[in-house]
N, C-alpha and C. Protein backbone atom coordinates (compact mmCIF):
# COMPACT_ATOMS: atom_id res chain seq x y z
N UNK A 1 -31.78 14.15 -10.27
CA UNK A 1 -30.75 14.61 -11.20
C UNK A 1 -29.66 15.36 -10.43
N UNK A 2 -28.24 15.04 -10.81
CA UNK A 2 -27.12 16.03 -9.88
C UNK A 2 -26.83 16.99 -10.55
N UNK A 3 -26.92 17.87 -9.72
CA UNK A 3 -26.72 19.41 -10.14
C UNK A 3 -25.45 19.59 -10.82
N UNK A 4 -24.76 20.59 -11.63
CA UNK A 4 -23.79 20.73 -11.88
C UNK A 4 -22.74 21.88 -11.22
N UNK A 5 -23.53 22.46 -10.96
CA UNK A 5 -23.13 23.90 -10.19
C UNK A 5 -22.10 23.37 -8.75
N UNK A 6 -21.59 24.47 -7.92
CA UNK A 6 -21.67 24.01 -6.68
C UNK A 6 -22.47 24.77 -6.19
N UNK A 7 -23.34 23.69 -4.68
CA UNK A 7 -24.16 24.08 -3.81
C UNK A 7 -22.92 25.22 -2.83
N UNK A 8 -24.06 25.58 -2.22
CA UNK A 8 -23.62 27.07 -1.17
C UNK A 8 -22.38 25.87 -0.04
N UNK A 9 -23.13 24.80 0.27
CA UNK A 9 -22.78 23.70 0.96
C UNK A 9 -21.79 23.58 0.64
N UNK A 10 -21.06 23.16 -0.55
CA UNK A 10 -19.93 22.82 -0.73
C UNK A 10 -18.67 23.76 -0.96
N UNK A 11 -19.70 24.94 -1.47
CA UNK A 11 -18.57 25.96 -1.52
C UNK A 11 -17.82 26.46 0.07
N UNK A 12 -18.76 26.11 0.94
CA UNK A 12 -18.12 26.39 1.97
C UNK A 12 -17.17 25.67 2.84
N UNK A 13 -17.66 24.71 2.34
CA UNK A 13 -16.77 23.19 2.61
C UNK A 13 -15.27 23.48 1.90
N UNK A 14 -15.38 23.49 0.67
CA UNK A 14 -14.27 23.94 -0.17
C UNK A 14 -13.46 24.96 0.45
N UNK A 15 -14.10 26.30 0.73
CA UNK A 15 -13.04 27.26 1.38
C UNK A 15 -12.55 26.92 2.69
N UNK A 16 -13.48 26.26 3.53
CA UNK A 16 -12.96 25.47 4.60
C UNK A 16 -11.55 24.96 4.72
N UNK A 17 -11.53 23.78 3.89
CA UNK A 17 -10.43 22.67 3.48
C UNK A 17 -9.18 23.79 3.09
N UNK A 18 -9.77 24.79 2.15
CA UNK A 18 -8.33 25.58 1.54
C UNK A 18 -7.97 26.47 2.56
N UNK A 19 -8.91 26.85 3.89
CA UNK A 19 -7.91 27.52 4.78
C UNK A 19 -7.16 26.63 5.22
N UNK A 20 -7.94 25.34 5.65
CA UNK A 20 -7.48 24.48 7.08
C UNK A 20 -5.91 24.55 6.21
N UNK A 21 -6.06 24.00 4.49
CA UNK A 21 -4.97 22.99 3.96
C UNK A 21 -3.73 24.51 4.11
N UNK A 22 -4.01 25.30 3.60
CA UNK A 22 -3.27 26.75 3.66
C UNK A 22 -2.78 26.67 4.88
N UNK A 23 -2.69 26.27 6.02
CA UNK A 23 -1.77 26.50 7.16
C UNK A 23 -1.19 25.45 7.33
N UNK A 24 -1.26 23.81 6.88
CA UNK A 24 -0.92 22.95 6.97
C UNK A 24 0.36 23.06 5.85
N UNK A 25 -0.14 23.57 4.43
CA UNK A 25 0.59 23.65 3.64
C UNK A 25 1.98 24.52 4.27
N UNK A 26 1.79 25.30 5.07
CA UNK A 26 2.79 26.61 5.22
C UNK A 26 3.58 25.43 6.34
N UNK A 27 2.70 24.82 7.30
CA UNK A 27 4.05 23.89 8.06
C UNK A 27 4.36 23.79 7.67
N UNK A 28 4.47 22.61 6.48
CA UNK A 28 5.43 22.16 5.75
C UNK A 28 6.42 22.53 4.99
N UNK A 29 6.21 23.79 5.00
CA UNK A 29 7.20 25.00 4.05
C UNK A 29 8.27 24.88 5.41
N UNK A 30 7.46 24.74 6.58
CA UNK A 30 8.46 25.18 8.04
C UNK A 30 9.38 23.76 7.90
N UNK A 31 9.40 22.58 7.71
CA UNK A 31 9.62 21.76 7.97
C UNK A 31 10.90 21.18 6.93
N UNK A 32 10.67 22.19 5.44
CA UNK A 32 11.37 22.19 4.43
C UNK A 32 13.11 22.34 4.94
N UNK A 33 13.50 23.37 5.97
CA UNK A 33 14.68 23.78 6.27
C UNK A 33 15.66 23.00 6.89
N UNK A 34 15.06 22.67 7.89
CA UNK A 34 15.51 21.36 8.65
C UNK A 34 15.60 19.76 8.27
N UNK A 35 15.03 19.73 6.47
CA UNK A 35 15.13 18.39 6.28
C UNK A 35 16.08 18.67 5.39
N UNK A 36 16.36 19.57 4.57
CA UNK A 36 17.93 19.86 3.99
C UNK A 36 19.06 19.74 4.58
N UNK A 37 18.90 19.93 5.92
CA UNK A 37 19.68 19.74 6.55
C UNK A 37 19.74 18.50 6.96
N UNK A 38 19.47 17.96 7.23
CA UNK A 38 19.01 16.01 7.45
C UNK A 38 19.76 15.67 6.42
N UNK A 39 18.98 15.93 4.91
CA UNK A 39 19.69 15.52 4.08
C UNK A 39 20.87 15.62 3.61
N UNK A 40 21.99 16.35 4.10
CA UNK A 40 23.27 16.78 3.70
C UNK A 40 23.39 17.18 1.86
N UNK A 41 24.07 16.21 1.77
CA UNK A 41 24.45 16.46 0.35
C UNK A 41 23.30 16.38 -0.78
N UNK A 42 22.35 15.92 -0.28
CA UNK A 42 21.03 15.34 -1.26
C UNK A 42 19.92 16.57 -0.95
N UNK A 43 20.18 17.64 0.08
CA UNK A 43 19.99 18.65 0.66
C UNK A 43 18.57 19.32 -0.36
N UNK A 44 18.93 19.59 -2.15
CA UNK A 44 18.38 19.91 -2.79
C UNK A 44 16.91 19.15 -3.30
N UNK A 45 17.04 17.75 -3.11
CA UNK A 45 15.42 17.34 -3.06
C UNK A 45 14.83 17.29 -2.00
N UNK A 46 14.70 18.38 -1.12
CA UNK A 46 14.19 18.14 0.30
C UNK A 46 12.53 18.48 -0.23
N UNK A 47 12.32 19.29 -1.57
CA UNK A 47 11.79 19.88 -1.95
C UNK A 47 10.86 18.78 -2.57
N UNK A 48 11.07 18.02 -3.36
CA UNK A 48 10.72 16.43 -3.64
C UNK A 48 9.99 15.77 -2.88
N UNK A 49 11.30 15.55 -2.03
CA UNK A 49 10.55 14.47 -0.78
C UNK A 49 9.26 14.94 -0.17
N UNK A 50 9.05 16.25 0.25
CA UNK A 50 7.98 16.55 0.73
C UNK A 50 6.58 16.91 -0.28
N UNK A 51 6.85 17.32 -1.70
CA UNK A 51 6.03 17.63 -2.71
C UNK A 51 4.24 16.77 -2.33
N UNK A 52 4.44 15.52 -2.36
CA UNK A 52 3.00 14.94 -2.01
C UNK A 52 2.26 16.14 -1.14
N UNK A 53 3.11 16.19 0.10
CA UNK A 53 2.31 16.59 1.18
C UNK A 53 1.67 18.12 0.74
N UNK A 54 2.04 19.20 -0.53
CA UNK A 54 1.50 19.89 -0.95
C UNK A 54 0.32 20.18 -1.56
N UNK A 55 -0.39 19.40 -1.91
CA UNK A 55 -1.45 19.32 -2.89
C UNK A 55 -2.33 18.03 -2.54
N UNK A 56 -2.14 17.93 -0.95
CA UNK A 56 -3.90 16.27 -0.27
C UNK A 56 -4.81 16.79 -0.54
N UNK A 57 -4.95 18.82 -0.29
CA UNK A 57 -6.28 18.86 -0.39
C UNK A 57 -6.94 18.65 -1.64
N UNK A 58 -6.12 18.96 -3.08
CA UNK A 58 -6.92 19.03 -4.15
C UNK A 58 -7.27 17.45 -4.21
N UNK A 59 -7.12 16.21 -4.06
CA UNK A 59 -7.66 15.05 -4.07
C UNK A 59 -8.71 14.74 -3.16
N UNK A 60 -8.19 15.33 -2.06
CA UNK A 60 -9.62 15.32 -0.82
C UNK A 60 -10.45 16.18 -1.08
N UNK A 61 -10.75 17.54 -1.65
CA UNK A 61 -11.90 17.73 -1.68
C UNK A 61 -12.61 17.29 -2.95
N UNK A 62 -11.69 16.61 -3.87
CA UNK A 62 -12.85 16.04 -5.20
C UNK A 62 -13.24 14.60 -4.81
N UNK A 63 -12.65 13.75 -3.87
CA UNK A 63 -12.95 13.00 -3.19
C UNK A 63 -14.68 13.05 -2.67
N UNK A 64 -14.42 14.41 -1.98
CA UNK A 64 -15.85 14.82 -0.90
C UNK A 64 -16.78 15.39 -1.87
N UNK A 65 -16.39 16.04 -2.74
CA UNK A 65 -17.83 16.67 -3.59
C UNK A 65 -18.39 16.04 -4.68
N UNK A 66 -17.01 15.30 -5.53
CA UNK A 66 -16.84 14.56 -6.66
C UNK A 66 -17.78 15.21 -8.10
N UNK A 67 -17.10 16.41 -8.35
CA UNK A 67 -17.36 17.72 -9.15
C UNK A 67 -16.34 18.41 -10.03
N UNK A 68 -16.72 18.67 -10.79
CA UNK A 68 -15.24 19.01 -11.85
C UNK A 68 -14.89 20.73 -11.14
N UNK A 69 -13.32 20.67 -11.03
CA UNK A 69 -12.52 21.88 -10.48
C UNK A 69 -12.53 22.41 -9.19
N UNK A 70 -12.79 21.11 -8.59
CA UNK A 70 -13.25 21.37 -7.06
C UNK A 70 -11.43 21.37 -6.89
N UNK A 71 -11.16 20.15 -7.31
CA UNK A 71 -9.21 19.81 -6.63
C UNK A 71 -9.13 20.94 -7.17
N UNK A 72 -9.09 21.84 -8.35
CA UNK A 72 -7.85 22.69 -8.40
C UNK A 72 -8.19 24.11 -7.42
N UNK A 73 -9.34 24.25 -7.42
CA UNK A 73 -10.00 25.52 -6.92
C UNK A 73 -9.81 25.33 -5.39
N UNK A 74 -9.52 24.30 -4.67
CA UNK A 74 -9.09 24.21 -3.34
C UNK A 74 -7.47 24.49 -3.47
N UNK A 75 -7.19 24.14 -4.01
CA UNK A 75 -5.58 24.38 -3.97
C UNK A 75 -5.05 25.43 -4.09
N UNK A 76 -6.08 26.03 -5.07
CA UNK A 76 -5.37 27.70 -5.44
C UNK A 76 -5.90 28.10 -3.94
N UNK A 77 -7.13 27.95 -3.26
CA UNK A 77 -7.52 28.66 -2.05
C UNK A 77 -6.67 28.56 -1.11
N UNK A 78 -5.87 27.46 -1.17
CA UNK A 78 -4.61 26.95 0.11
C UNK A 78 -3.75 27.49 -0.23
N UNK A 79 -3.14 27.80 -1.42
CA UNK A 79 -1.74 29.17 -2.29
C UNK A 79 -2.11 30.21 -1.61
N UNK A 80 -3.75 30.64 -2.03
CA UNK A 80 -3.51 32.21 -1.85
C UNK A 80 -3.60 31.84 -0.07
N UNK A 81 -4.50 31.52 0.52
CA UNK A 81 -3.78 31.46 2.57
C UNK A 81 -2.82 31.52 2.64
N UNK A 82 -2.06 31.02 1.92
CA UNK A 82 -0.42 30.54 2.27
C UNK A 82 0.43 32.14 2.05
N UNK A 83 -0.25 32.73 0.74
CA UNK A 83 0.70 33.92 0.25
C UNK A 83 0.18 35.43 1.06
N UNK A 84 -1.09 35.22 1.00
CA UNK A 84 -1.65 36.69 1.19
C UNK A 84 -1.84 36.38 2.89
N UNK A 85 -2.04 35.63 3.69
CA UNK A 85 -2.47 35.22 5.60
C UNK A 85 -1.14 34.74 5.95
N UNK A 86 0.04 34.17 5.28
CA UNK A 86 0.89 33.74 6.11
C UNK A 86 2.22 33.81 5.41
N UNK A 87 2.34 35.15 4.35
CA UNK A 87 3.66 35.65 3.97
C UNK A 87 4.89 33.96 3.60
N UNK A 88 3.41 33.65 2.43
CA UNK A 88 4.56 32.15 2.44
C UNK A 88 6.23 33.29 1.29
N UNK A 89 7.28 32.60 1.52
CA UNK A 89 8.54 32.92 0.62
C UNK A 89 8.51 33.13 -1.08
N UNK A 90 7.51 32.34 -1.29
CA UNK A 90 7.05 31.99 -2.50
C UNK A 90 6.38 33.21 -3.46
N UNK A 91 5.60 33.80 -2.40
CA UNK A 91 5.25 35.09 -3.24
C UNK A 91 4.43 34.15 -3.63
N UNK A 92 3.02 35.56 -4.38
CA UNK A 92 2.31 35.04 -5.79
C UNK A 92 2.40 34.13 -6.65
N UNK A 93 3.69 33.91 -7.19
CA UNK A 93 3.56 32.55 -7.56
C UNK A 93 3.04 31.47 -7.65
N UNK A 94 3.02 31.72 -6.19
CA UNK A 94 2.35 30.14 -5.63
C UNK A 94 0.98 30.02 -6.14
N UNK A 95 0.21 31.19 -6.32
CA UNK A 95 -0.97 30.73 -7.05
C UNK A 95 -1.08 30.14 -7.71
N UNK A 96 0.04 30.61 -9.04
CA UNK A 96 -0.23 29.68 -10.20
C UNK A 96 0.62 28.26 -10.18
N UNK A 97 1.60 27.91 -8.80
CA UNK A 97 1.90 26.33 -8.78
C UNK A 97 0.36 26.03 -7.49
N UNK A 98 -0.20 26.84 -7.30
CA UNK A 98 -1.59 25.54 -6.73
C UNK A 98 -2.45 25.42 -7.65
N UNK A 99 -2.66 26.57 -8.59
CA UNK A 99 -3.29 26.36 -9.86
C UNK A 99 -3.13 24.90 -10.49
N UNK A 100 -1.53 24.72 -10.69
CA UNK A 100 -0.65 23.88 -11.65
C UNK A 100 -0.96 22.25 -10.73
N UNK A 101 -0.72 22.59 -8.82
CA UNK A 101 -0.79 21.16 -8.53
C UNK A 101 -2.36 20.57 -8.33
N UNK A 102 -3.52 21.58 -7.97
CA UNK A 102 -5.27 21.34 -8.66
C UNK A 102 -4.94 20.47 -9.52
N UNK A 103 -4.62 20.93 -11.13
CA UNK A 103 -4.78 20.26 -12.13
C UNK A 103 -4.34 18.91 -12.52
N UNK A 104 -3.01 18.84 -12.04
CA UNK A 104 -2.43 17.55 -12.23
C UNK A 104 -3.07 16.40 -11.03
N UNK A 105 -3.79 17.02 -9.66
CA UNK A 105 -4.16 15.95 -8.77
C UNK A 105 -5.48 15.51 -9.31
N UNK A 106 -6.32 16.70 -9.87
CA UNK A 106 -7.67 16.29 -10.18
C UNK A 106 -7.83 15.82 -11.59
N UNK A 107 -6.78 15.61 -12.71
CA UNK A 107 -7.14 15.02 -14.09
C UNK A 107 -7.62 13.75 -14.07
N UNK A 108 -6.95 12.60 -13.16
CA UNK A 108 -7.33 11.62 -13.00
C UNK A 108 -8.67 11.36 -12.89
N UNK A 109 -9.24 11.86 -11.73
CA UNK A 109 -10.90 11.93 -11.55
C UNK A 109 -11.62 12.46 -12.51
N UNK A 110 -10.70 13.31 -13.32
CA UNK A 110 -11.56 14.04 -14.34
C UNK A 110 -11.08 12.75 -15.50
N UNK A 111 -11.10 12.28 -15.97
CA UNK A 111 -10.83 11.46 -16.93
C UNK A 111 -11.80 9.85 -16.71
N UNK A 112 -12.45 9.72 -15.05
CA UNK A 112 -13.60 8.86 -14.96
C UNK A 112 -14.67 9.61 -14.82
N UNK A 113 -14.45 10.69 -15.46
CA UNK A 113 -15.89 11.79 -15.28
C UNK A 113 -16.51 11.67 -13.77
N UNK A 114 -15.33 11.56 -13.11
CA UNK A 114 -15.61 11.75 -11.57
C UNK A 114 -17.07 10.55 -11.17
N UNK A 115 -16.28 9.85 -11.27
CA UNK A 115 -17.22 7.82 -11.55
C UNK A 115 -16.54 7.46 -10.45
N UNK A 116 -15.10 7.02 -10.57
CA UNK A 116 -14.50 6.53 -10.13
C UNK A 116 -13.29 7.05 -8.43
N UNK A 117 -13.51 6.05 -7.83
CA UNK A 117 -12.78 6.43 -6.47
C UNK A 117 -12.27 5.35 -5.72
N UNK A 118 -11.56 4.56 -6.35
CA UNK A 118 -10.94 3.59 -6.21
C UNK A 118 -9.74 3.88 -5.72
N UNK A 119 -8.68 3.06 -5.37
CA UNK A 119 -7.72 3.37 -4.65
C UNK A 119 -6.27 3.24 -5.79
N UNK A 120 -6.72 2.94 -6.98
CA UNK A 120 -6.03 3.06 -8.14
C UNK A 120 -6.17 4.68 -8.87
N UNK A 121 -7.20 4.97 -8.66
CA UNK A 121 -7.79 6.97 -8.90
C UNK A 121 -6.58 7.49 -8.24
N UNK A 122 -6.74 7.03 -6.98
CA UNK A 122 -5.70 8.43 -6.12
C UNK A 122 -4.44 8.11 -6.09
N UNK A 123 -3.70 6.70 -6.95
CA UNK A 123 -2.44 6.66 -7.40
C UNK A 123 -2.15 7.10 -8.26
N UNK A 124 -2.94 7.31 -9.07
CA UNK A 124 -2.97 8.37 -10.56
C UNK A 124 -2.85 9.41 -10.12
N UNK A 125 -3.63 9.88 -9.25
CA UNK A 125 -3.68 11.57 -9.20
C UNK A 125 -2.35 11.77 -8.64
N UNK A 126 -1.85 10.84 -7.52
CA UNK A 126 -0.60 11.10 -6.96
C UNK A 126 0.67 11.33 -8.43
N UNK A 127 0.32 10.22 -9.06
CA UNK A 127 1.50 10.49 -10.20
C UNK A 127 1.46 11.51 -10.88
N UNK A 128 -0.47 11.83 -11.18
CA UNK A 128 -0.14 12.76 -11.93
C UNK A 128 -0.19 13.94 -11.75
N UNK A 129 0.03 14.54 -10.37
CA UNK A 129 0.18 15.49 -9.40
C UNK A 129 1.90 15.54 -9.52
N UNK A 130 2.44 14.53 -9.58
CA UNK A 130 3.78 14.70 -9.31
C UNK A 130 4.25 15.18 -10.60
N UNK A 131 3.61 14.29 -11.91
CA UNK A 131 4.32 14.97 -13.59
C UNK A 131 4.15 16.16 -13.60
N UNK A 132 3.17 16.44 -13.50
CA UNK A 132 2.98 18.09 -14.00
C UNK A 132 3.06 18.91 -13.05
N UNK A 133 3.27 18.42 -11.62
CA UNK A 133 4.43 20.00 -11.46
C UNK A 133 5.42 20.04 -11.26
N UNK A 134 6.22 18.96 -11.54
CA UNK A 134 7.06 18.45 -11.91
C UNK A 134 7.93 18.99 -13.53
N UNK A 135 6.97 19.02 -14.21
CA UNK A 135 6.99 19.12 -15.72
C UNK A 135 7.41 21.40 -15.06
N UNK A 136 6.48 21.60 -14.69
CA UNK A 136 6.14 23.06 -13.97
C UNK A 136 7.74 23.56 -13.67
N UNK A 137 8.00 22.83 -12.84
CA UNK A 137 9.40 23.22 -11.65
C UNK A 137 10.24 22.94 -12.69
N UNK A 138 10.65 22.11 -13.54
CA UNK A 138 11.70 21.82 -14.33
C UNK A 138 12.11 22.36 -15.31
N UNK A 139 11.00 23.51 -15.98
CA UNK A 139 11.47 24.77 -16.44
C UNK A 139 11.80 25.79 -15.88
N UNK A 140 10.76 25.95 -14.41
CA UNK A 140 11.22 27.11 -13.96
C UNK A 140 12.80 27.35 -13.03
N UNK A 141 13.16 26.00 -12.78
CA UNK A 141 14.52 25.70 -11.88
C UNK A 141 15.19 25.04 -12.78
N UNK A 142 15.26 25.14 -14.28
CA UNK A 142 16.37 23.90 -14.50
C UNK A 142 16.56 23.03 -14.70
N UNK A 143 16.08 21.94 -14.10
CA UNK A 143 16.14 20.53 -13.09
C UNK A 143 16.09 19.78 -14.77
N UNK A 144 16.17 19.98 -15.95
CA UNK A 144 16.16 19.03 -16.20
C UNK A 144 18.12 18.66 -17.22
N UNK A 145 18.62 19.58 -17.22
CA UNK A 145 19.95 19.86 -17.52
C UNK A 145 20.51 19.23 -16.50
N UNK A 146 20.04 18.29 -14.95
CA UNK A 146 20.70 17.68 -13.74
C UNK A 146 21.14 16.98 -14.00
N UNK A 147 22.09 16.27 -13.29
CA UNK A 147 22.40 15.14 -13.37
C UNK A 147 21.53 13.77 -12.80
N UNK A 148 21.10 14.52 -11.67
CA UNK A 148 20.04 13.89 -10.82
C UNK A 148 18.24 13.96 -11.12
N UNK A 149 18.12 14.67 -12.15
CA UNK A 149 16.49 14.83 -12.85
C UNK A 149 16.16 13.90 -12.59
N UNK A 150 16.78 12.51 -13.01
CA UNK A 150 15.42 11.25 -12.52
C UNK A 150 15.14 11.05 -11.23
N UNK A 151 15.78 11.26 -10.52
CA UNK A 151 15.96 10.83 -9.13
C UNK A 151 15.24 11.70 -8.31
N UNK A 152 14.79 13.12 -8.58
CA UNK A 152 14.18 13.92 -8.14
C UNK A 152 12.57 13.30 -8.48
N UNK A 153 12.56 13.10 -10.14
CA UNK A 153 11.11 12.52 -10.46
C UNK A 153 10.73 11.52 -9.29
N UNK A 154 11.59 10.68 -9.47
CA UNK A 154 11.19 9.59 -8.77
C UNK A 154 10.63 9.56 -7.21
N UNK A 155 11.61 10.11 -6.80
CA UNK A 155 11.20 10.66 -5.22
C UNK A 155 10.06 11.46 -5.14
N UNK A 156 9.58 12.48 -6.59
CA UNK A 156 8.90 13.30 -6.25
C UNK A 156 7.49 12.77 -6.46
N UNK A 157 7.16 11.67 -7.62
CA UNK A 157 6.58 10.46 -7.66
C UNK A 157 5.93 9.86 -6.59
N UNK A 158 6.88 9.23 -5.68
CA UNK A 158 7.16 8.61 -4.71
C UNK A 158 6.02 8.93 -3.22
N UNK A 159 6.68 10.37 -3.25
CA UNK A 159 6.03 11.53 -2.17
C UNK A 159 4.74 12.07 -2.95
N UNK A 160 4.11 11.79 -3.57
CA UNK A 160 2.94 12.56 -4.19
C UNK A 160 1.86 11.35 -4.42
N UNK A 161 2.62 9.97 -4.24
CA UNK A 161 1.93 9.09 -4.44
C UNK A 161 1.15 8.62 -3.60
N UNK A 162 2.14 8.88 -2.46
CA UNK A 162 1.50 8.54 -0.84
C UNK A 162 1.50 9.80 -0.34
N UNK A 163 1.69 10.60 0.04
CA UNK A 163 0.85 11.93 0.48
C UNK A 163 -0.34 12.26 -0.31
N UNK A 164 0.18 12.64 -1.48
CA UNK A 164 -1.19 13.24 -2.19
C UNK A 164 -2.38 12.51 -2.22
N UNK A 165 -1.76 11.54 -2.79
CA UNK A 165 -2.68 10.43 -3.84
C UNK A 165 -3.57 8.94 -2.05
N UNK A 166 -2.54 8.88 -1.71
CA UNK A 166 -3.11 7.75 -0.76
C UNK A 166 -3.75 8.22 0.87
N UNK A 167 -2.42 9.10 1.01
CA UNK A 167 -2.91 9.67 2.27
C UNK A 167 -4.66 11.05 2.23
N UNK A 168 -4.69 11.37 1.22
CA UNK A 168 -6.36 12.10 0.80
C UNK A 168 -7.03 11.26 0.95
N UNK A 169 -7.19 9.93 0.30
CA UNK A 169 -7.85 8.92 0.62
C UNK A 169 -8.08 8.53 1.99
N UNK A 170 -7.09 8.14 2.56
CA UNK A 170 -6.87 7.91 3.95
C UNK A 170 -7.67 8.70 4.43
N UNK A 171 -7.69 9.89 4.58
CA UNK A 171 -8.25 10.92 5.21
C UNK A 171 -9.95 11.24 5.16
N UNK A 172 -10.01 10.88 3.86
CA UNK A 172 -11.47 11.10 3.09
C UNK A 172 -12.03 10.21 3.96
N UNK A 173 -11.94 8.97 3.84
CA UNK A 173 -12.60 7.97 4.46
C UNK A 173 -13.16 8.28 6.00
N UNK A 174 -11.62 8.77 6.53
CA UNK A 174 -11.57 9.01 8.40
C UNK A 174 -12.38 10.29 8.50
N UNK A 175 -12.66 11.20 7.62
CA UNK A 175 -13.55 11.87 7.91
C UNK A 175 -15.22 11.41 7.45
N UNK A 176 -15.50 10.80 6.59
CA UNK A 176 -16.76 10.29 6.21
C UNK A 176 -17.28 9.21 7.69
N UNK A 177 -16.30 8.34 8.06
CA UNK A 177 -16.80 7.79 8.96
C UNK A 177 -17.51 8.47 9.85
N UNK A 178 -16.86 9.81 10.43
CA UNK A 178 -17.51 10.33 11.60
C UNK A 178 -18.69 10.92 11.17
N UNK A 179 -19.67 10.82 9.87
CA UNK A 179 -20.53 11.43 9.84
C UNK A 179 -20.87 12.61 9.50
N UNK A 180 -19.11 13.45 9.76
CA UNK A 180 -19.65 15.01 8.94
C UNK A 180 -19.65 15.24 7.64
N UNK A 181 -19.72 14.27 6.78
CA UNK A 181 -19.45 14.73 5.31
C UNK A 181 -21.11 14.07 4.88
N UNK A 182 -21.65 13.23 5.74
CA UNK A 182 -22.77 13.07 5.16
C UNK A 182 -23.54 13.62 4.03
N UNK A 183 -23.95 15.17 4.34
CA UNK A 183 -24.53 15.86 3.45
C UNK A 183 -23.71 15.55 1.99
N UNK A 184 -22.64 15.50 2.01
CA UNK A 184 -21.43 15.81 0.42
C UNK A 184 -22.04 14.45 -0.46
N UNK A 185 -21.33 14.18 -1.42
CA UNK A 185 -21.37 13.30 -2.31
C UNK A 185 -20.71 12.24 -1.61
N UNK A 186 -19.39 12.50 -0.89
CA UNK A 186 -19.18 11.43 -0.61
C UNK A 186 -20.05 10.54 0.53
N UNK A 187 -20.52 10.95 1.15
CA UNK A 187 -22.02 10.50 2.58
C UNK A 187 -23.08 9.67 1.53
N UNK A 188 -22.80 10.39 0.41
CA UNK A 188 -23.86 9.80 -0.71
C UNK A 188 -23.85 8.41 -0.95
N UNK A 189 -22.66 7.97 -1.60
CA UNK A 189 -22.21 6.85 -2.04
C UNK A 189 -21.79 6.02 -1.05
N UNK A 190 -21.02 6.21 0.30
CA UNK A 190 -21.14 5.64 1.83
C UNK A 190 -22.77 4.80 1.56
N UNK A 191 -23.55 5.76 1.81
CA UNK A 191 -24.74 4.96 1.89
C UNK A 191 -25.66 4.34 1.17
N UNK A 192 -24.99 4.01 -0.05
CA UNK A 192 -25.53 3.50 -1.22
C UNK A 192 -25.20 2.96 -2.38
């Protein structure tokens, strides 16, 4: 019978992922400045374009445990690294948008009662990682009085589809191969 709880195992796994993702996340905050600038005039979805790459871990670790509130509870753990270990700009906040991007990456899986892990799952989660914080940002900035609102969706879509949603996958796999996830759920289904 599978437990419902999390094991000690996974919880540590979990805080793991939300430090590693918490400093990865903060590059990319680094990386934010210099692509506005790339972008000239389009300068303002630099924020877009990169959105996927915010929120792999909440798909990769429900990927690895395949447990309800694992994605969001890694994500908030990668906010708070980001706010309280590495003075992200964002402030506190950010808790409640890793809160916000958890939920929208992990509904998908939560809606096959965490059954399913197909490569159609983590295009969902990508999309629906991108609506709802998407839906999130567009009250708190505006964005939907733009002229450009769709175009931000779209891109932000776009970038959440393949970062979040494909590249977790990607990743899930390249780490199961080597054997260290064995113990997890996902080592489980690998071998069976």
């Amino acid at each position: 019978m599978r437990r419902r709880g999390l094991t000690l195992h996974e919880t540590v796994l979990i805080a793991v992922l939300g430090v590693v993702f918490g400093f990865v996340y903060w590059a990319f905050v680094q990386l934010w400045a210099p692509l506005q600038l790339a972008m000239g005039p389009l300068a303002d979805l630099a924020a877009n374009v990169l959105a996927g790459a915010w929120i792999v871990v909440g798909p990769l670790a429900t990927y690895i445990v395949r447990k309800p509130g694992v994605g969001i509870l890694a994500e908030t753990l990668a906010a708070l690294v980001e706010v309280v270990f590495l003075a992200s700009p964002a402030g506190p906040l950010l808790l409640v948008v890793g809160l916000v991007q958890g939920l929208g990456a992990e509904l998908p899986f939560a809606l096959t009662r965490y059954r399913r892990f197909g490569w159609w799952v983590f295009v969902a989660s990508g999309v629906s990682a991108a609506l709802v914080t998407f839906a999130f940002n567009a009250v708190r900035f505006g964005w939907l009085g733009q002229d450009y609102a769709m175009l931000r969706l779209g891109v932000q879509v776009v970038s959440c589809v393949v970062l979040c949603g494909l590249a977790a996958r990607l990743l899930g796999d390249a780490l199961a191969r080597t054997g260290a996830l064995d113990a997890f759920a996902i080592g489980a289904a690998r071998r069976g």
